[in-house]
C-alpha atoms as a PDB file:
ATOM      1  CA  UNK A   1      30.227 115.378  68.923  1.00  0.00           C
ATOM      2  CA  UNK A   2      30.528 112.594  71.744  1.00  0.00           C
ATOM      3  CA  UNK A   3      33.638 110.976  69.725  1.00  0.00           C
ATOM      4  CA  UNK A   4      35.367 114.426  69.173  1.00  0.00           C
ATOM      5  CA  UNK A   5      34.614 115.337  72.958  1.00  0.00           C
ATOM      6  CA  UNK A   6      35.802 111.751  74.072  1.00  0.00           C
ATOM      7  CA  UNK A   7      39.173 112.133  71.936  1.00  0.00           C
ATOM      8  CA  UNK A   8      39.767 115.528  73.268  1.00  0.00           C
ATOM      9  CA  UNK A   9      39.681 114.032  76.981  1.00  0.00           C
ATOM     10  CA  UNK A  10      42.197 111.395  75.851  1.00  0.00           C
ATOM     11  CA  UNK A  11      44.096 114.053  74.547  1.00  0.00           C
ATOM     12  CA  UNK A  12      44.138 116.224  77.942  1.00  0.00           C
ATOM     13  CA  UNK A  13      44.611 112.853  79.373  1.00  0.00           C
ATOM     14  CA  UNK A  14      47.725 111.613  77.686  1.00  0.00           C
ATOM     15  CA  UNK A  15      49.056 115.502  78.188  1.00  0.00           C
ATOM     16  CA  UNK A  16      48.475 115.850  82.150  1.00  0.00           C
ATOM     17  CA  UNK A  17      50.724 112.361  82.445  1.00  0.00           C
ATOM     18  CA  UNK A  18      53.242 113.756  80.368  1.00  0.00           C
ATOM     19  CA  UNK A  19      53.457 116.560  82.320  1.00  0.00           C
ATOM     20  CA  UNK A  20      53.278 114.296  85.208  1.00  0.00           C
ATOM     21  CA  UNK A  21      56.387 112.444  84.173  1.00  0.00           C
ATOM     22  CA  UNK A  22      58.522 115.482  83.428  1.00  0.00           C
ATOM     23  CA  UNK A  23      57.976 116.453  86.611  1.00  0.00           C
ATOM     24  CA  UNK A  24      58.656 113.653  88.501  1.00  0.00           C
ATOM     25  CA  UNK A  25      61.826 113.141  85.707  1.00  0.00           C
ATOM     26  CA  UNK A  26      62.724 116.782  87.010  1.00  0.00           C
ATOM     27  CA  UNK A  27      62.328 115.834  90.209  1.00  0.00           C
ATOM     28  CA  UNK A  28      64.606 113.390  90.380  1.00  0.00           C
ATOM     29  CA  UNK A  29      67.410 115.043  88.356  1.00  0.00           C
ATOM     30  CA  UNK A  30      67.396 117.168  91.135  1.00  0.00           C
ATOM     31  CA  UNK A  31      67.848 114.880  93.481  1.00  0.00           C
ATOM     32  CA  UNK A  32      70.277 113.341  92.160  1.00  0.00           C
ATOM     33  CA  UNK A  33      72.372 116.714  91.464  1.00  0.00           C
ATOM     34  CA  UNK A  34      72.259 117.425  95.268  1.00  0.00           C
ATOM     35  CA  UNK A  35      73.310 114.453  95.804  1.00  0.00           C
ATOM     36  CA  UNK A  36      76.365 114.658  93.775  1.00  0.00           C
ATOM     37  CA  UNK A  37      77.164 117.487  95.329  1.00  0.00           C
ATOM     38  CA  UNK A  38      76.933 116.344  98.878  1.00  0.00           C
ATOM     39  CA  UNK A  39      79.404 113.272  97.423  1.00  0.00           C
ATOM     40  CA  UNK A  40      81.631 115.682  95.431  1.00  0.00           C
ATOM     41  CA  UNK A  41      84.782 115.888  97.581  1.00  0.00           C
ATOM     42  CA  UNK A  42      84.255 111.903  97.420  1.00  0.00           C
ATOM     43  CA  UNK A  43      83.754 110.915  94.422  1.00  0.00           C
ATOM     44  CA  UNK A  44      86.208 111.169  91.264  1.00  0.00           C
ATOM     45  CA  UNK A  45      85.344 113.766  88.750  1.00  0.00           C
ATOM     46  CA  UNK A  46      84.301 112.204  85.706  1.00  0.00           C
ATOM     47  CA  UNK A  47      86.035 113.844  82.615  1.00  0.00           C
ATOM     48  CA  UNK A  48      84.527 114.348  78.775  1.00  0.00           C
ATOM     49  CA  UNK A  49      86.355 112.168  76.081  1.00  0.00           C
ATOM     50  CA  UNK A  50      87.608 115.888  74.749  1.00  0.00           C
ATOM     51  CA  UNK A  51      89.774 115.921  78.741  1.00  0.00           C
ATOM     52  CA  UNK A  52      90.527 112.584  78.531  1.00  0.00           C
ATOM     53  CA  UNK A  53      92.721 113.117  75.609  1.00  0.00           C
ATOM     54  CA  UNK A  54      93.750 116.518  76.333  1.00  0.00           C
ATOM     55  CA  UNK A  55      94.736 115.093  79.959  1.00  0.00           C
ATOM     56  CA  UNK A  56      98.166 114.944  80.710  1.00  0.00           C
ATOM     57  CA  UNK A  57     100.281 111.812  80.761  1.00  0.00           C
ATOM     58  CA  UNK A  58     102.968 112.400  82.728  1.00  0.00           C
ATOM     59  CA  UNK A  59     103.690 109.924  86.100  1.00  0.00           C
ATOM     60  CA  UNK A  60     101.974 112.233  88.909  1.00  0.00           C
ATOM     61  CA  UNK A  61      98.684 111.125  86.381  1.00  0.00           C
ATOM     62  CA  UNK A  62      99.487 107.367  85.714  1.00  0.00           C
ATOM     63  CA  UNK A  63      97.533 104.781  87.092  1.00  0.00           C
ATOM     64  CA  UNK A  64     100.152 102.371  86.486  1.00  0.00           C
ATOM     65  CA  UNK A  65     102.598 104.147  89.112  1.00  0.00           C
ATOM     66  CA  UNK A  66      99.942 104.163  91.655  1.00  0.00           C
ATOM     67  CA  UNK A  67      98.862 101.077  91.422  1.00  0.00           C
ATOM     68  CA  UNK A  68     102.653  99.741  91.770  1.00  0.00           C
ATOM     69  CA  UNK A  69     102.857 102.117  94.740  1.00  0.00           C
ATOM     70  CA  UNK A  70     100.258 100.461  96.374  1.00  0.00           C
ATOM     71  CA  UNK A  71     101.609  96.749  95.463  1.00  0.00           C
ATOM     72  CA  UNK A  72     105.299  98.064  97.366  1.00  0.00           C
ATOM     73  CA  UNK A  73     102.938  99.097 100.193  1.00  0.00           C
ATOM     74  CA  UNK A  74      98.763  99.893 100.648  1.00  0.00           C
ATOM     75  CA  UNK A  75      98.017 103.336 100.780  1.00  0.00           C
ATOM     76  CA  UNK A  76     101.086 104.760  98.894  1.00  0.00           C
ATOM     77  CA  UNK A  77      99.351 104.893  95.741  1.00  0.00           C
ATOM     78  CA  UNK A  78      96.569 106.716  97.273  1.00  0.00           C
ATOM     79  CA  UNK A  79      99.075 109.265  98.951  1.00  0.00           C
ATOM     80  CA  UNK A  80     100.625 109.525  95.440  1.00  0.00           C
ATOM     81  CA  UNK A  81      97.375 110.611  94.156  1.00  0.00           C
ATOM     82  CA  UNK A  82      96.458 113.293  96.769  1.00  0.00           C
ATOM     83  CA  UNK A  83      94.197 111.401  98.862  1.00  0.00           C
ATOM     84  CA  UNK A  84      95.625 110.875 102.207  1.00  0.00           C
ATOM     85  CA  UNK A  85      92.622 109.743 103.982  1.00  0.00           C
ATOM     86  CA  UNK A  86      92.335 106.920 102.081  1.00  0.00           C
ATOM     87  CA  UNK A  87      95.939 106.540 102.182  1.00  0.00           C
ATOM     88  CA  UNK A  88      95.987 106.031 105.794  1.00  0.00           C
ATOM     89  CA  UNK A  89      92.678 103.987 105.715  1.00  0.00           C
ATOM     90  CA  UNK A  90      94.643 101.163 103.682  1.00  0.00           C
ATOM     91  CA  UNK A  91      97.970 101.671 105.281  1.00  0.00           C
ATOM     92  CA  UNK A  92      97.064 101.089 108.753  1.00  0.00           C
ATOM     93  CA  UNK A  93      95.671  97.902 108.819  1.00  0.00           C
ATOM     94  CA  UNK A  94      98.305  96.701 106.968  1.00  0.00           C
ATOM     95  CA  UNK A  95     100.950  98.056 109.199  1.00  0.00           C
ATOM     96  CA  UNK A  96      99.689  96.609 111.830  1.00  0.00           C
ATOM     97  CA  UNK A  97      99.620  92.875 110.428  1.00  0.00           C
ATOM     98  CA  UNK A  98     103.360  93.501 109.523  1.00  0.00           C
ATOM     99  CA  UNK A  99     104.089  94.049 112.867  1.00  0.00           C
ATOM    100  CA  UNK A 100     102.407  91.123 114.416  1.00  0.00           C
ATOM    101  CA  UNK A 101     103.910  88.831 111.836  1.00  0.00           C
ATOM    102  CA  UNK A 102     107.033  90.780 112.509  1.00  0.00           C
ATOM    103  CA  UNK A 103     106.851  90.102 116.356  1.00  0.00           C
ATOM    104  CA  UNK A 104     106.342  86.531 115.875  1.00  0.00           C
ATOM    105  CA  UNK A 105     109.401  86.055 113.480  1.00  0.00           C
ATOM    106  CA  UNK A 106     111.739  87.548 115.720  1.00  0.00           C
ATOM    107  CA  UNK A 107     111.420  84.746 118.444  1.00  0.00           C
ATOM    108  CA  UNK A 108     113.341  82.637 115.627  1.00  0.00           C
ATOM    109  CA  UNK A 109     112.366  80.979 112.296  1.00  0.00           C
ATOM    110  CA  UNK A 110     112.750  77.701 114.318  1.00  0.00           C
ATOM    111  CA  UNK A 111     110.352  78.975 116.446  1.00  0.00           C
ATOM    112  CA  UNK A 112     108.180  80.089 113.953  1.00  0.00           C
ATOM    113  CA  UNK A 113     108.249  76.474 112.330  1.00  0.00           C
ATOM    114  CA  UNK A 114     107.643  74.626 115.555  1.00  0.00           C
ATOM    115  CA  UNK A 115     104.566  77.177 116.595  1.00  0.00           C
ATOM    116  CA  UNK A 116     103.113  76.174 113.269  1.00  0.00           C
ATOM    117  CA  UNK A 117     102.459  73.055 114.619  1.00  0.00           C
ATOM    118  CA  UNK A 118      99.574  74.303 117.068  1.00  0.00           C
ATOM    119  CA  UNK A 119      96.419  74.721 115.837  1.00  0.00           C
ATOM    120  CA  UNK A 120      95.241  77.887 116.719  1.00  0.00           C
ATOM    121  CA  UNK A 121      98.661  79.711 115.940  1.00  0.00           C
ATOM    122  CA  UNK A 122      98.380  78.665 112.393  1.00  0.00           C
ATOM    123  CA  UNK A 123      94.479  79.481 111.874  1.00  0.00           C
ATOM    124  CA  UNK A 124      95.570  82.735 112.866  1.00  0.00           C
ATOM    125  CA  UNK A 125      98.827  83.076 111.041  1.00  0.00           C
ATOM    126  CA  UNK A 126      96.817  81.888 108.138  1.00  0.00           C
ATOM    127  CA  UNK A 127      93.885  84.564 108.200  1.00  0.00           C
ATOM    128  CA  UNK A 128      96.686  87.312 108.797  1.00  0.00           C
ATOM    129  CA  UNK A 129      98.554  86.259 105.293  1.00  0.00           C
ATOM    130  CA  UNK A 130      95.099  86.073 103.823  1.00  0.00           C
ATOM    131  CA  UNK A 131      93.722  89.234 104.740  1.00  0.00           C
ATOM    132  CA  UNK A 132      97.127  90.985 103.903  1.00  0.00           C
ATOM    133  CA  UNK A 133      96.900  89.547 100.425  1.00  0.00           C
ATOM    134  CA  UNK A 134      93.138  90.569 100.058  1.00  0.00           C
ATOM    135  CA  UNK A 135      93.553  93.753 101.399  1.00  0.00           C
ATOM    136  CA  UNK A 136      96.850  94.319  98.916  1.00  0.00           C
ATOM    137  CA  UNK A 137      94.457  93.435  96.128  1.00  0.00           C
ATOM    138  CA  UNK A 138      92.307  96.129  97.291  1.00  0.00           C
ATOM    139  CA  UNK A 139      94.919  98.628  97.651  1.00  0.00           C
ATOM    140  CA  UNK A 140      96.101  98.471  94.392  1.00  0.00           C
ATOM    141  CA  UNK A 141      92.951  98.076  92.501  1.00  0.00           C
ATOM    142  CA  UNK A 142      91.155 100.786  94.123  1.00  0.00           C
ATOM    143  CA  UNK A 143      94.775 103.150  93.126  1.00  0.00           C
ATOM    144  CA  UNK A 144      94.136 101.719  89.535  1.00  0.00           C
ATOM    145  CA  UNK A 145      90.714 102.632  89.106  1.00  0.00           C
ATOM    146  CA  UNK A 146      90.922 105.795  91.487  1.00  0.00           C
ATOM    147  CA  UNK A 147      93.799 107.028  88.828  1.00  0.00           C
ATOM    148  CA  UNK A 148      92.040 105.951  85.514  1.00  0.00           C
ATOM    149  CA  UNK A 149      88.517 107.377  86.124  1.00  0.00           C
ATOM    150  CA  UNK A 150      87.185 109.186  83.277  1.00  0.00           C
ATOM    151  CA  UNK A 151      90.162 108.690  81.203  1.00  0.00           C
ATOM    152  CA  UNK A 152      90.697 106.000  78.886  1.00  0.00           C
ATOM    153  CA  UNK A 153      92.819 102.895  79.908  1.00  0.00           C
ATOM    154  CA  UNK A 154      95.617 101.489  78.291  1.00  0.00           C
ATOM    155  CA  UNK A 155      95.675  97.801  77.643  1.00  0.00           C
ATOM    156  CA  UNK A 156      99.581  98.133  78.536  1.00  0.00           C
ATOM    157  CA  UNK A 157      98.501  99.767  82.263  1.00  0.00           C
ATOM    158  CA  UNK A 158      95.722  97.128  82.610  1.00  0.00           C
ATOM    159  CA  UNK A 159      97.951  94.241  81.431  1.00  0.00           C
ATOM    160  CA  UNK A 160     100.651  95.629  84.176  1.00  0.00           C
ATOM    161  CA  UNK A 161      98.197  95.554  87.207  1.00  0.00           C
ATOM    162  CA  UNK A 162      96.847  92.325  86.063  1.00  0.00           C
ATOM    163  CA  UNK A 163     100.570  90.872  86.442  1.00  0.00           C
ATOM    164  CA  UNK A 164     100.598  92.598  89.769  1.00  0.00           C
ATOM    165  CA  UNK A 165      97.314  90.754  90.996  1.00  0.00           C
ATOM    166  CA  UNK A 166      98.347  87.623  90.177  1.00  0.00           C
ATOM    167  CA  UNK A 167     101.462  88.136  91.703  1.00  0.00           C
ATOM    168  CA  UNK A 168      99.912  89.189  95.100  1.00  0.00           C
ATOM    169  CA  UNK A 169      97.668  86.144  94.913  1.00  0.00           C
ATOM    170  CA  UNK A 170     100.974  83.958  94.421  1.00  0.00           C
ATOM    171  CA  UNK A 171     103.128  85.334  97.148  1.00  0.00           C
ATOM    172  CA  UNK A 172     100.473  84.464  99.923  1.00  0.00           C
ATOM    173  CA  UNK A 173      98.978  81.394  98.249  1.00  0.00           C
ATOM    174  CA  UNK A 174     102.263  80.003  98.448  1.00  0.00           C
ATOM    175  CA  UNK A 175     102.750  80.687 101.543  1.00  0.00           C
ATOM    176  CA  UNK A 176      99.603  79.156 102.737  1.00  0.00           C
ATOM    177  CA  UNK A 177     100.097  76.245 100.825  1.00  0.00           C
ATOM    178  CA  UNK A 178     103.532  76.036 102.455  1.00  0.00           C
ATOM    179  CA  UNK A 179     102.485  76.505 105.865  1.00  0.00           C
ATOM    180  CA  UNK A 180      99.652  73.857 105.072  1.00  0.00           C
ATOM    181  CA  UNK A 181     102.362  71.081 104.150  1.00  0.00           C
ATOM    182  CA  UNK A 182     104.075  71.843 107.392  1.00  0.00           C
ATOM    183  CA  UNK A 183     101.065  72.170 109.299  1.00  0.00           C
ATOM    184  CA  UNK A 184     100.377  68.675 107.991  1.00  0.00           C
ATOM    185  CA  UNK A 185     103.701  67.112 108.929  1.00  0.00           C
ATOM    186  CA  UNK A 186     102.758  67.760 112.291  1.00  0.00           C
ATOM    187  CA  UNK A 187      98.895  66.026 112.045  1.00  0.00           C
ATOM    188  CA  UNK A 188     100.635  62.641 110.618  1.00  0.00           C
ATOM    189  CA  UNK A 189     103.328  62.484 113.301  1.00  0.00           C
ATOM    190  CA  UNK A 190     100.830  62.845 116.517  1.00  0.00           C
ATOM    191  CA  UNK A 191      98.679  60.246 114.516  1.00  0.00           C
ATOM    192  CA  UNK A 192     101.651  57.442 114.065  1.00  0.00           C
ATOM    193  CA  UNK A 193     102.417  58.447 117.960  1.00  0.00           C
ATOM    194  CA  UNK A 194      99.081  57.557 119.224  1.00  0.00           C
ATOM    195  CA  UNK A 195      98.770  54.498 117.567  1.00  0.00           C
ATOM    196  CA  UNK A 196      98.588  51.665 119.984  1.00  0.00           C
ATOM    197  CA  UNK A 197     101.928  48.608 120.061  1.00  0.00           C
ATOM    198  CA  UNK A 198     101.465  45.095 118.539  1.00  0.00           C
ATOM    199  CA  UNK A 199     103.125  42.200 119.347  1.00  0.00           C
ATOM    200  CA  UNK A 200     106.048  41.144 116.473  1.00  0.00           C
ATOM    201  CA  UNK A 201     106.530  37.835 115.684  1.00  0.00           C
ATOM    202  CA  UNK A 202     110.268  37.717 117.850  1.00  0.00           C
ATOM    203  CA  UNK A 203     108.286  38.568 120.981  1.00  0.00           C
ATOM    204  CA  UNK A 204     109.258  42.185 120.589  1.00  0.00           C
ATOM    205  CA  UNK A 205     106.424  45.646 121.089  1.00  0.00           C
ATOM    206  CA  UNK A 206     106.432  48.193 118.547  1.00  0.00           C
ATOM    207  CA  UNK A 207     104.576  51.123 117.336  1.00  0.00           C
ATOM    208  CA  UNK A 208     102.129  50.124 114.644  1.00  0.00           C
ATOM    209  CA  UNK A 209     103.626  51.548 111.558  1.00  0.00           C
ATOM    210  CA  UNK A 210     107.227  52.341 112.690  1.00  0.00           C
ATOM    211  CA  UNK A 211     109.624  50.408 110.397  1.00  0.00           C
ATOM    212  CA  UNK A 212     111.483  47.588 111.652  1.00  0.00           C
ATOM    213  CA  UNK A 213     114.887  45.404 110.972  1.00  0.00           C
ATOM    214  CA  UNK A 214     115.201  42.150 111.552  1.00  0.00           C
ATOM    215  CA  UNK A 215     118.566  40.721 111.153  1.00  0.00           C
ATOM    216  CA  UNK A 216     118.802  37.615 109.607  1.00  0.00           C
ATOM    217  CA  UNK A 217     121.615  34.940 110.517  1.00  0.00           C
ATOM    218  CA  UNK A 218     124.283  34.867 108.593  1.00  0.00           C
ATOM    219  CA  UNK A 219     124.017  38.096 107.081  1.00  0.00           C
END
């Protein structure tokens, strides 16, 4: 009688946590459906493989033309796909990094080039290209994925924004890397000028490291 009462209290046991962890399961799912909700004008609606295929394919549903909107400019993708908020959240920034650049190049490419040469002016032209770029990659990745959510994607589509990436990351690398080199230039010519004058072997002074000629008799 003890063992049968003893397994019978396991038994209620084992039930009353089950219960206990439906309800907390329950609990949650509720939770979590309320919060969906709250996040539903947010968040992209996820479709069933049975949409997915009977989606339609035509270009105002391609996340191949919005992501190549939002390469040409951030944010146009997003307005392609209806959602202007985020459209003008991504264009803005970027419009307004054009324009500085913009003001700077129309004192003259020359004196673009020779502004280069200070310090501070080319940290900051260098973090404006940069955070262009990055926020370009952003753009049209977040068009891509925005587009293709809950729908399968096409190697072709990913293969496309992948070539668009990698061009983004080329045009301002380059650029960088450019502006490096020239930024360079400058650091070796204020070193040769500060170097101190020696003493040649004719009795004349030059500038340690400058190149000299000396003419030779009879020549």
């Amino acid at each position: 009688m003890g063992t049968i009462e003893a397994d019978s209290d396991k038994g209620a046991d084992d039930s009353g946590r089950q219960t206990t962890g439906h309800s907390q399961l329950r609990a949650l799912s509720v939770r979590f459906t309320a919060l969906r909700a709250r996040l539903g004008p947010i968040l992209p609606k996820r479709g069933t493989p049975e949409e997915a295929d009977a989606e339609p394919t035509g270009p105002r549903h391609s996340p191949a033309i919005a992501a190549g909107l939002s390469f040409v400019w951030p944010g146009l993708g997003q307005l392609f796909l209806g959602r202007k908020v985020a459209a003008a959240v991504l264009a803005v920034p970027a419009l307004l990094v054009v324009v500085v650049l913009a003001l700077q190049l129309a004192q003259g490419l020359l004196w673009f080039a020779a502004s280069l040469w200070n310090g501070p002016f080319f940290v900051t032209m260098v973090v404006l290209v940069l955070g262009l770029g990055i926020w370009r990659v952003v753009a049209v990745g977040h068009a891509f994925i925005w587009a293709a959510y809950g729908r399968r994607r096409r190697p072709k589509e990913m293969a496309f924004v992948a070539a668009m990436l990698v061009l983004i990351v080329a045009m301002h690398g380059l650029f960088v890397a450019g502006a490096w080199a020239w930024y360079d230039i400058s650091t070796l010519d204020r070193i040769v000028s500060t170097c101190p004058t020696v003493a040649l072997p004719a009795g004349r002074a030059s500038t340690f490291g400058a190149p000299q000629v000396t003419k030779v008799r009879g020549v």
